[in-house]
Protein backbone atom coordinates (compact mmCIF):
# COMPACT_ATOMS: atom_id res chain seq x y z
CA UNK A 1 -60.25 -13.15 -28.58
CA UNK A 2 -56.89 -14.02 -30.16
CA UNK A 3 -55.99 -10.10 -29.97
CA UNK A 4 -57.42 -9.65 -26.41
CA UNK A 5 -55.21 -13.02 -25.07
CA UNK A 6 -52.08 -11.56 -26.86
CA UNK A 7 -52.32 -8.33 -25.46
CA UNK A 8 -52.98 -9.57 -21.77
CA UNK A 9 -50.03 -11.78 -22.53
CA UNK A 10 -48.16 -8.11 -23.08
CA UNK A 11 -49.38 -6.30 -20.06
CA UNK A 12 -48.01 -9.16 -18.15
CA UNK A 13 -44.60 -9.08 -19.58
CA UNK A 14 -44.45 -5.97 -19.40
CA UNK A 15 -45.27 -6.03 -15.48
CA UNK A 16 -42.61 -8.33 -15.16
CA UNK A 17 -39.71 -6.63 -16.99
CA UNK A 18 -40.73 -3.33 -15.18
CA UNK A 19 -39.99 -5.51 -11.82
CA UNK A 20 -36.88 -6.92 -12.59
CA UNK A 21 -35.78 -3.17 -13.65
CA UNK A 22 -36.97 -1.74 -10.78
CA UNK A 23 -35.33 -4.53 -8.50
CA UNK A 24 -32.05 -4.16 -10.10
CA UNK A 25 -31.67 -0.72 -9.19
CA UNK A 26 -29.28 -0.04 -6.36
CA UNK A 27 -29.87 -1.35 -2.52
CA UNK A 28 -31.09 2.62 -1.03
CA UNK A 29 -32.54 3.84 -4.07
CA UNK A 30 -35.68 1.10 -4.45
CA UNK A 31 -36.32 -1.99 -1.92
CA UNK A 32 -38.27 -4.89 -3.47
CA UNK A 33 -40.82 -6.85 -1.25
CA UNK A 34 -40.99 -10.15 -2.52
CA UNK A 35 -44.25 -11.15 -0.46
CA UNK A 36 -46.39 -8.55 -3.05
CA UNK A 37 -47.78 -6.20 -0.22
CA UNK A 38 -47.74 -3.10 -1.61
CA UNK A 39 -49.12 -1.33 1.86
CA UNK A 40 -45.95 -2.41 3.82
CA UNK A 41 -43.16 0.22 3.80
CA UNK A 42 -40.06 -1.35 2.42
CA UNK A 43 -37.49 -0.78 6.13
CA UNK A 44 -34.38 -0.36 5.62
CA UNK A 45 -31.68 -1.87 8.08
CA UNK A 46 -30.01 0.08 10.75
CA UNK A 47 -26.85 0.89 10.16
CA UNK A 48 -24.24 -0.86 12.07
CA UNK A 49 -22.76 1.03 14.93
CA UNK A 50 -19.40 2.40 14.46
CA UNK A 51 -16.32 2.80 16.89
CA UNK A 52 -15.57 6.40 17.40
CA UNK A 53 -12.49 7.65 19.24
CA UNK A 54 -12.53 11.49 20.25
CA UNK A 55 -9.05 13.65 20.06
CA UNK A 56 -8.99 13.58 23.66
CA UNK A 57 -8.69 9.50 23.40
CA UNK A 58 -6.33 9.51 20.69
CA UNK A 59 -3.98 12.31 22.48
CA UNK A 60 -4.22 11.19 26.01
CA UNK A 61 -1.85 7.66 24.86
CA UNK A 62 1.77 8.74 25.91
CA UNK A 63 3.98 9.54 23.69
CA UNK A 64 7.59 7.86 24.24
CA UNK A 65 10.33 10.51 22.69
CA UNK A 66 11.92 8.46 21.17
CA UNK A 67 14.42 11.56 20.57
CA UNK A 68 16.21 10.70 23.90
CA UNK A 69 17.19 7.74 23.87
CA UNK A 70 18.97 7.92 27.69
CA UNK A 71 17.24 5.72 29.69
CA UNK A 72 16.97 2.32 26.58
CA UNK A 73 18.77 -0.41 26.14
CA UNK A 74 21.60 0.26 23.91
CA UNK A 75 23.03 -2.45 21.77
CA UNK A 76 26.59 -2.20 19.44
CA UNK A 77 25.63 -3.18 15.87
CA UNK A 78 27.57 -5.94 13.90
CA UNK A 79 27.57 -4.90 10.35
CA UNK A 80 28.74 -6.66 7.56
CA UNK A 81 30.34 -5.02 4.27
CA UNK A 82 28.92 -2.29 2.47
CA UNK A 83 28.29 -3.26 -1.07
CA UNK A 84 27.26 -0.81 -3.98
CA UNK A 85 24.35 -2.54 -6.42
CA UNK A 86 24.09 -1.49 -10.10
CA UNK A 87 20.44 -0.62 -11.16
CA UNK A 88 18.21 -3.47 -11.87
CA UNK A 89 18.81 -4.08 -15.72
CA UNK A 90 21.79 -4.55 -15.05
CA UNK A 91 21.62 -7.24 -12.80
CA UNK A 92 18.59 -8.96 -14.85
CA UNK A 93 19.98 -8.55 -18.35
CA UNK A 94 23.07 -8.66 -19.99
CA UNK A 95 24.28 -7.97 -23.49
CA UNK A 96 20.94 -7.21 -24.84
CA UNK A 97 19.77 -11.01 -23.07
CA UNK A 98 17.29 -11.38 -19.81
CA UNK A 99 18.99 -13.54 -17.19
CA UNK A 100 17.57 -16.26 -15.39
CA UNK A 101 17.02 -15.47 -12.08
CA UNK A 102 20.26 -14.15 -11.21
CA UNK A 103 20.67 -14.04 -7.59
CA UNK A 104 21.47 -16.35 -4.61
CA UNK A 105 18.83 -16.97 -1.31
CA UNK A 106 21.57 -14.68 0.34
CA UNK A 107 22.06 -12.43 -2.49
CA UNK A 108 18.65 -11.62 -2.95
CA UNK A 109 17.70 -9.25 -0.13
CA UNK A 110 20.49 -6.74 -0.25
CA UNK A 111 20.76 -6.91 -3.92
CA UNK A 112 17.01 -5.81 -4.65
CA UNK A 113 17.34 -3.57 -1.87
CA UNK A 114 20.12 -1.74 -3.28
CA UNK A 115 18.84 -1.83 -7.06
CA UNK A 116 15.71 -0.74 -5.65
CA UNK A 117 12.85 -2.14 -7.99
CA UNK A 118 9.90 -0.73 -8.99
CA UNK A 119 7.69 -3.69 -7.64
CA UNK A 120 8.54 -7.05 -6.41
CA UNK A 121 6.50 -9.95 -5.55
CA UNK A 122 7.63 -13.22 -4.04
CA UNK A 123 5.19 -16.34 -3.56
CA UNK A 124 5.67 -18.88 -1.20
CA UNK A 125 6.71 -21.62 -3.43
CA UNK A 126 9.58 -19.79 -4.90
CA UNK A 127 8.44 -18.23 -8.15
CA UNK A 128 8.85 -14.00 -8.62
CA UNK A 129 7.68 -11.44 -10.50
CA UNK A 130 9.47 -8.33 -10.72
CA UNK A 131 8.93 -5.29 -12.59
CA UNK A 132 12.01 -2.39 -13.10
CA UNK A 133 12.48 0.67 -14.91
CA UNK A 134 13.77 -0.17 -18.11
CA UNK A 135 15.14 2.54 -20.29
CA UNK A 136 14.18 4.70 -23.62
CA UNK A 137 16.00 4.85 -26.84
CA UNK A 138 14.84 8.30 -27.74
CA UNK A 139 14.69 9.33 -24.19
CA UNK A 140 17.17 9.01 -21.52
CA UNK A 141 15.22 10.37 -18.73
CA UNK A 142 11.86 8.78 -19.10
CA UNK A 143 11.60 4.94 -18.57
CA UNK A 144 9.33 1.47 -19.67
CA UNK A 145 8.26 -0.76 -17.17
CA UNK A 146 9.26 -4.42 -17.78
CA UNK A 147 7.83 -6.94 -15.80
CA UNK A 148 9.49 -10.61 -15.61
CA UNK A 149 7.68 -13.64 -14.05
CA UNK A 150 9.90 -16.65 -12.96
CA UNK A 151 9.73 -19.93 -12.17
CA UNK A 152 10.76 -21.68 -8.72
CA UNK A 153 13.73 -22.69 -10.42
CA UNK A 154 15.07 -19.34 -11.33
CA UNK A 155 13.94 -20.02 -15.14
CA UNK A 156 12.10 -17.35 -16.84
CA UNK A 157 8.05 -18.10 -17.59
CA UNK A 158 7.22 -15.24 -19.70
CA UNK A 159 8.23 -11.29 -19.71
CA UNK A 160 6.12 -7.97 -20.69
CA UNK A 161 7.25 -4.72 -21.35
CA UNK A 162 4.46 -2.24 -19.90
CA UNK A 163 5.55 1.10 -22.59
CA UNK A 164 5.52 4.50 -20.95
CA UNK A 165 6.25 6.95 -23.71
CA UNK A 166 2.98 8.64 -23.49
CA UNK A 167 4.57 9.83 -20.41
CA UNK A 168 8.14 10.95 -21.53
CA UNK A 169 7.33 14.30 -21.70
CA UNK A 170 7.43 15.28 -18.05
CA UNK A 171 8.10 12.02 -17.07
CA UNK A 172 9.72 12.76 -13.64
CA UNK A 173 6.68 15.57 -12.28
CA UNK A 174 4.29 13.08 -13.30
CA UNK A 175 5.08 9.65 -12.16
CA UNK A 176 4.07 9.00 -8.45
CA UNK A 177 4.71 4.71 -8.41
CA UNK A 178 4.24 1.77 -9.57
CA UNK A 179 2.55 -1.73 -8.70
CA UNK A 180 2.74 -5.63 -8.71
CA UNK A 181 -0.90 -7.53 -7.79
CA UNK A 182 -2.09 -11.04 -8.52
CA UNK A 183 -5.85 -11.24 -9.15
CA UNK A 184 -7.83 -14.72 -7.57
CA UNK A 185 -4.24 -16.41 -9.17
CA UNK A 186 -5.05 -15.83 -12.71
CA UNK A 187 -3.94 -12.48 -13.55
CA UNK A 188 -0.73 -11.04 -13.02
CA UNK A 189 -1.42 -6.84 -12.84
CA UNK A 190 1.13 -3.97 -12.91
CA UNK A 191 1.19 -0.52 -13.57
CA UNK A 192 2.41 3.13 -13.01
CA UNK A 193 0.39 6.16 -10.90
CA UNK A 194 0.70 9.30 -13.30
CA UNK A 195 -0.66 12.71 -12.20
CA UNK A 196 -3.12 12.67 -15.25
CA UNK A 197 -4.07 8.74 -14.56
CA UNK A 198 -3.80 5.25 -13.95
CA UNK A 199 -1.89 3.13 -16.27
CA UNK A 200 -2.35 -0.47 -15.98
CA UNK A 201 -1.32 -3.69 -17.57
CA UNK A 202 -2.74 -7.30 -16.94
CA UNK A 203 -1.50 -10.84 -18.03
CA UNK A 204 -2.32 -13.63 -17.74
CA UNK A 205 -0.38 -15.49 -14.89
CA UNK A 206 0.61 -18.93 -16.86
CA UNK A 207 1.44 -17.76 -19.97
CA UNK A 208 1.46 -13.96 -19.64
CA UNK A 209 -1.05 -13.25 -22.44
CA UNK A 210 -1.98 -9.35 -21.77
CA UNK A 211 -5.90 -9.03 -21.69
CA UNK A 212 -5.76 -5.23 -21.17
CA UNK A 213 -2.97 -2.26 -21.60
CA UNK A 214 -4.71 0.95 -21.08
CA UNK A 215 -4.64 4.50 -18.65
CA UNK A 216 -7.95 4.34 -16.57
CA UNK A 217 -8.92 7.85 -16.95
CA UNK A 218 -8.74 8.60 -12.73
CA UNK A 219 -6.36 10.03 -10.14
CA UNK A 220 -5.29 7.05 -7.74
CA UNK A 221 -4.70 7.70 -4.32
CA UNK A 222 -3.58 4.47 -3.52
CA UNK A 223 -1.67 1.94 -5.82
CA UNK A 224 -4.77 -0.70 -7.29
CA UNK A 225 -4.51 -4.18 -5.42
CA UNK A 226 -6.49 -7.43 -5.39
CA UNK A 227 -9.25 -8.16 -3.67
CA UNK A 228 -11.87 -10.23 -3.88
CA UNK A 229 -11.11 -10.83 -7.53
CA UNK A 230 -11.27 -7.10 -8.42
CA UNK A 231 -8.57 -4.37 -8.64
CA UNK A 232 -9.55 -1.83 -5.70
CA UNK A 233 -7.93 1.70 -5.19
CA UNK A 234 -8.98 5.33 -4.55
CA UNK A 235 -10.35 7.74 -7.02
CA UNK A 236 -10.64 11.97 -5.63
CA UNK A 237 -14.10 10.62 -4.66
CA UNK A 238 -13.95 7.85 -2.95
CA UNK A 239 -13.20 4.02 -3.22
CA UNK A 240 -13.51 2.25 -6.95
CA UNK A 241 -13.56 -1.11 -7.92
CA UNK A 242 -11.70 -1.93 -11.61
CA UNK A 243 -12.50 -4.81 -13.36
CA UNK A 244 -9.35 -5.86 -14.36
CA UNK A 245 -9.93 -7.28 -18.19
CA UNK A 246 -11.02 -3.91 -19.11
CA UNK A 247 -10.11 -0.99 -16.20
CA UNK A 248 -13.81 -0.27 -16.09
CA UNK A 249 -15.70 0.80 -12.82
CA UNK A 250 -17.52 -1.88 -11.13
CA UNK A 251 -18.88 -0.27 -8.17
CA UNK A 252 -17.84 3.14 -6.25
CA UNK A 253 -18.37 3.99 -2.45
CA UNK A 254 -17.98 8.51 -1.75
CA UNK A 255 -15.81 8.48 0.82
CA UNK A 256 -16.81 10.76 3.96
CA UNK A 257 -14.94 14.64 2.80
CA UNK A 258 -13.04 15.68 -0.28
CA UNK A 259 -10.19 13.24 -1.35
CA UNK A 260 -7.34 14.16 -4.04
CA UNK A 261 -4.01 15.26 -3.55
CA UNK A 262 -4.15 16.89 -0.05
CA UNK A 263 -6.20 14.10 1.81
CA UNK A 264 -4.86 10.63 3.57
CA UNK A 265 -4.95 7.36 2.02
CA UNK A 266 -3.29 4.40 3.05
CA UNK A 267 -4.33 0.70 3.20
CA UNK A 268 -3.52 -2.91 4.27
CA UNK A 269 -4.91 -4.74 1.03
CA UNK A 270 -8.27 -5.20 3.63
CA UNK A 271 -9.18 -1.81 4.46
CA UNK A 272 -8.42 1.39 3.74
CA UNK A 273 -8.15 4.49 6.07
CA UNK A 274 -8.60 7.66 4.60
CA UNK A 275 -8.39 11.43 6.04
CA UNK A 276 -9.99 13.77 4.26
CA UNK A 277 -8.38 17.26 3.03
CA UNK A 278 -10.42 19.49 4.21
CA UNK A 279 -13.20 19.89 7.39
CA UNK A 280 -12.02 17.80 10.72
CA UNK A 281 -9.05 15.24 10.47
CA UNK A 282 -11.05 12.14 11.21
CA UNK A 283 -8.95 8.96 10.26
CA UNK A 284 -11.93 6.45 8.77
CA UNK A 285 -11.57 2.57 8.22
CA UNK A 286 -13.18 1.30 5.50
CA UNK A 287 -13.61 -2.75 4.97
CA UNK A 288 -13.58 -3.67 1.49
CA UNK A 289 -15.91 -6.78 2.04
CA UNK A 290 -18.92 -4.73 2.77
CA UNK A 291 -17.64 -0.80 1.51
CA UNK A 292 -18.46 0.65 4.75
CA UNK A 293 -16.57 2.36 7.76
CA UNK A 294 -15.52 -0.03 10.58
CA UNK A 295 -14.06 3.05 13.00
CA UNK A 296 -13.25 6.95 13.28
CA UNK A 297 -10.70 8.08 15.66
CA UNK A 298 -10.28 12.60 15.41
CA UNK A 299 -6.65 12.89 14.88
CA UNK A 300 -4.90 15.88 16.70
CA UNK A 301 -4.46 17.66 13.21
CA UNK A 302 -4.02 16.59 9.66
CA UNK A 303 -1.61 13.71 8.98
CA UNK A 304 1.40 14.16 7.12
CA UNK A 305 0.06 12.80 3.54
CA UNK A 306 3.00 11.24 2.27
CA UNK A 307 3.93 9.28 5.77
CA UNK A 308 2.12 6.02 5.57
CA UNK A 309 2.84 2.58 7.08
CA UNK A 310 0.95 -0.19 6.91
CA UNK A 311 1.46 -4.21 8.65
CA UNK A 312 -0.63 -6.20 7.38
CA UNK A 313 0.86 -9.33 9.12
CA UNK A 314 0.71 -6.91 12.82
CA UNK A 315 -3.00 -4.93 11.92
CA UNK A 316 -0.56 -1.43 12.57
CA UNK A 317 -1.42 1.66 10.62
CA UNK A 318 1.76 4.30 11.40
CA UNK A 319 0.75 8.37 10.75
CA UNK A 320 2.41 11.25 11.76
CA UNK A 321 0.78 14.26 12.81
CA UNK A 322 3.21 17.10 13.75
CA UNK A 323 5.74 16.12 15.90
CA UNK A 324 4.08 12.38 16.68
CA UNK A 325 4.22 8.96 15.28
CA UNK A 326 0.64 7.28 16.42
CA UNK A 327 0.23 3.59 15.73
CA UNK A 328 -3.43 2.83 15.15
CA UNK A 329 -4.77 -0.75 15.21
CA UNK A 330 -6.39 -1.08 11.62
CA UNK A 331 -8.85 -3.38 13.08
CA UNK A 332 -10.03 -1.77 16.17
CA UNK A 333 -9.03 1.82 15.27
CA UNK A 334 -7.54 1.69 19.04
CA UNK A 335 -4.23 3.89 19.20
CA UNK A 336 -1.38 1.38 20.56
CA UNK A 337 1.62 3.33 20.28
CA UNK A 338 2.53 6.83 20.16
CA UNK A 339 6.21 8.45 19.58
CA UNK A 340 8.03 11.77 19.50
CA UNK A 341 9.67 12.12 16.66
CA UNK A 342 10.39 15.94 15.94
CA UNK A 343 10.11 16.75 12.66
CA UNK A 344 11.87 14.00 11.07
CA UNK A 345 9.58 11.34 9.36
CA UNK A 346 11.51 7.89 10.27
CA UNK A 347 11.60 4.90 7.72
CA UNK A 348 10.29 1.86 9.73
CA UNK A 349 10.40 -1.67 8.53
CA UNK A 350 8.85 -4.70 9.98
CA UNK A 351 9.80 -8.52 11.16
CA UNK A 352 7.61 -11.25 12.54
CA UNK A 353 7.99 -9.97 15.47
CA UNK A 354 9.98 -6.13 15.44
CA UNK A 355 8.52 -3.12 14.17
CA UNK A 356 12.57 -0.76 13.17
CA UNK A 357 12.72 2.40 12.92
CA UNK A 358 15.22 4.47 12.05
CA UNK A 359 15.45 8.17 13.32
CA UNK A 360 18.14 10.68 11.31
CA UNK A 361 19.31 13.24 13.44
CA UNK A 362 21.16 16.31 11.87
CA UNK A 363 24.82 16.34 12.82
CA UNK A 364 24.49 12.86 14.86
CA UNK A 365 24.54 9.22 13.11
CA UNK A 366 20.90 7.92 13.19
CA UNK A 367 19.05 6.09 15.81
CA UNK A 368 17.72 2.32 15.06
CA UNK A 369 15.14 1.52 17.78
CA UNK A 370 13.85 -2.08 18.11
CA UNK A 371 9.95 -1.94 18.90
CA UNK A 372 7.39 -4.36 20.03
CA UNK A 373 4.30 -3.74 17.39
CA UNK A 374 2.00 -4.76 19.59
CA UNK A 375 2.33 -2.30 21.97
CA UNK A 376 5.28 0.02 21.37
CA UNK A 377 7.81 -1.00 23.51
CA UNK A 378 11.49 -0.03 22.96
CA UNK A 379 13.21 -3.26 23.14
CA UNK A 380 16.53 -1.72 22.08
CA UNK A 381 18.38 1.53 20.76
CA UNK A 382 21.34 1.59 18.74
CA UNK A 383 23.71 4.07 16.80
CA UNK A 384 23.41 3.30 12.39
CA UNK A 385 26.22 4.11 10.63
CA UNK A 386 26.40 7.81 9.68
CA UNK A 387 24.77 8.55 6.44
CA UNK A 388 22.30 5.54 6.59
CA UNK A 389 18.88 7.18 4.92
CA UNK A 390 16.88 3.55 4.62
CA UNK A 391 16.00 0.33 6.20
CA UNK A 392 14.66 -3.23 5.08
CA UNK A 393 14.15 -6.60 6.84
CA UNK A 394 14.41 -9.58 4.18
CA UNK A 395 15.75 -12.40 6.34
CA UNK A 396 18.06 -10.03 8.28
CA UNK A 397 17.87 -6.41 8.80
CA UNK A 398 19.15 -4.21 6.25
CA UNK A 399 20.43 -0.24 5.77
CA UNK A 400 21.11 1.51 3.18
CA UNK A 401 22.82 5.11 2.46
CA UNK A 402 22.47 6.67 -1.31
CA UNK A 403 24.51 3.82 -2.82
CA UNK A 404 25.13 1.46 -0.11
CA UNK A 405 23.87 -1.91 1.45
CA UNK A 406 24.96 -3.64 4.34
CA UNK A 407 23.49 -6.09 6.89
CA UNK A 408 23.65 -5.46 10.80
CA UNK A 409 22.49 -7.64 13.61
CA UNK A 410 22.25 -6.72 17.29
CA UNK A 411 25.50 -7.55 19.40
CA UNK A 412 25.67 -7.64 23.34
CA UNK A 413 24.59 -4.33 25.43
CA UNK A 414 27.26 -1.17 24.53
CA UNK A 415 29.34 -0.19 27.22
CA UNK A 416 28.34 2.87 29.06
CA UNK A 417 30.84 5.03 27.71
CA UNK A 418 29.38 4.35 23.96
CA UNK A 419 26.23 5.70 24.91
CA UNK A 420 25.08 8.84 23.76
CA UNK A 421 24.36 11.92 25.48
CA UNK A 422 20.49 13.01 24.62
CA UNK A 423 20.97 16.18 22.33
């Protein structure tokens, strides 16, 4: 009797642990019906409806050519002094010492625009992180990363130095970026996209302990961000979650057609929209909260790959596709905007409440326009200084040229006579 009891006592266990196995397998693969009736069919739910906008949609929004610009507003621009910046180390250290934080409320903008950073992130109650290239003794070309966190009061917290030697080989073909991301508060993440990899570094954010230093062995498409307490990004495949104490895979979603180097990525740190490199160019938003698409919209033809950008704070997605700028809504999919460019691929930055963008032309200075992002109305056109390649807003609008930084604001309406002939 006692061996009869002990074995039933088995089979049962057994039953159970062979249920909780089979339950934790993944939602698609096995459904679990917790009311025991083994003659009902396990259903599956339907899947949500999704938005889908044909080419003809997409292409029939007109295009403004915004190579012309007879017929805008034109406005004279006030610009203050160029000034040259040194690169970052030199502004944050000197002699051999790190600085506190060395730069004015006023200072700051132009200065990090001109030194040019490899990441920078500001919170709202003062304190900064910033991570530059710092360089190697036995290598002049290759570069570390350091990474500084301040305090409110300009006062340094703690400081890591991420090392890239592994790298210093081919240094310059292989590195593609680098990143700044603070995980649920606690962990302050940076890193470098190689060709071969993924290198990341996370600290802790109060005292800058590093919990993990390692290459995650994948090809990033996009630079790893936080979300939902979780380092996303894009792998060839599709769309991995890291855990960020050890880079390891938490969960992956196969994007729809082959990723890597020749497809779109782009995202707004809520979704990302991907293109794939081959097959139709069908721009897809994904939502991170659920890993599923939220809209398609066929683009006219592929987008240019390394023209992304992205406004969070607006919900605007800008890709070019030949000779077009479309604006895409990144919640709706909806295309709101849509500008002839030519084949220049304009830098655009963004205010609360301006979407710039600056359009080189080849013998002529450059165009600034002024834009509503809502629904791409030219508020204004004016003539940059000749030369000017960039453009940042950080309390003021910025441009810079290879060296240079100055401000410029809008002055009143330019005389006739200073307006320029369409070419």
């Amino acid at each position: 009797m006692e061996t009869l009891t002990t074995n039933n006592h088995c089979s049962a266990a057994s039953r159970l642990l062979s249920a909780l196995i089979l339950c934790s397998l993944p939602f698609g693969l096995l459904a679990c019906d917790n009311d025991n009736d083994s003659d009902q069919p396990a259903v599956e739910a339907p899947e949500a409806e999704v938005p889908h906008y044909d080419r003809d949609t997409v292409e029939s929004t007109e295009a403004v050519d915004l190579r012309d610009p007879s017929g805008q507003t034109f406005r004279r621009l006030r610009a203050s002094t160029p000034e040259v910046f040194p690169p970052c180390r030199q502004i944050f250290e000197e002699d051999g010492q790190f600085l506190d934080w060395p730069l004015s409320t006023e200072e700051q903008g132009p200065a990090l625009f001109g030194c040019d950073p490899e990441s920078f992130v500001e919170f709202d109650d003062g304190r900064r992180i910033i991570a530059y290239a710092t360089g190697m003794e036995e290598d002049r070309r290759a570069t570390h990363l350091q990474i500084i966190f301040y305090e409110a009061d300009g006062s340094i917290r703690w400081k890591n130095l991420m090392d890239r030697s592994a790298e210093k080989q081919n240094f310059a073909a292989n590195y593609r970026g680098s990143f700044l991301t603070v995980v649920d508060d606690r962990l302050v993440c940076a890193g470098t996209l190689w060709q071969g990899g993924t290198q990341l570094q996370c600290a802790r954010k109060e005292n800058g302990e590093v919990v993990y230093d390692d290459v995650m062995n994948f090809w990033a498409g996009i630079k790893p961000f936080a979300f939902d307490g979780s380092l996303f990004s894009t792998d060839i495949r599709g769309i991995t979650r890291r855990y960020p104490f050890r880079g390891t895979e938490m969960r992956h979603r196969a994007v729809e057609g082959r990723g890597g180097r020749s497809a779109f990525y782009a995202t707004d740190e809520e979704r990302i929209f991907f293109s794939p490199a081959e097959d139709e160019p069908i721009l897809t938003g994904w939502d991170l909260e659920t890993l599923s698409p939220i809209w398609r919209a066929e683009l006219p033809d592929r987008p240019r790959i390394t023209y992304q950008f992205v406004s969070a704070e607006h919900d605007l997605l800008l890709l070019k596709v030949e000779e077009y700028l479309y604006g895409f809504d990144t919640k709706s999919g909806e295309v709101r905007m849509a500008f002839t460019v030519g084949e220049s691929h304009p830098p655009v930055t963004f205010s609360d409440d301006t979407l710039y963008l600056l359009l080189r032309r080849n013998e002529d200075p450059p165009l600034l326009y002024a834009i509503d992002p809502q629904n791409g109305e030219v508020r204004w056109v004016a003539l940059a200084t000749a030369g000017t390649l960039q453009l940042h807003y950080d309390q003021g609008l910025l441009l810079r040229s290879v060296r240079a930084v100055h401000s410029v604001v809008p002055a009143d309406e330019a005389p006739s006579d200073e307006v320029p002939a369409d070419d």
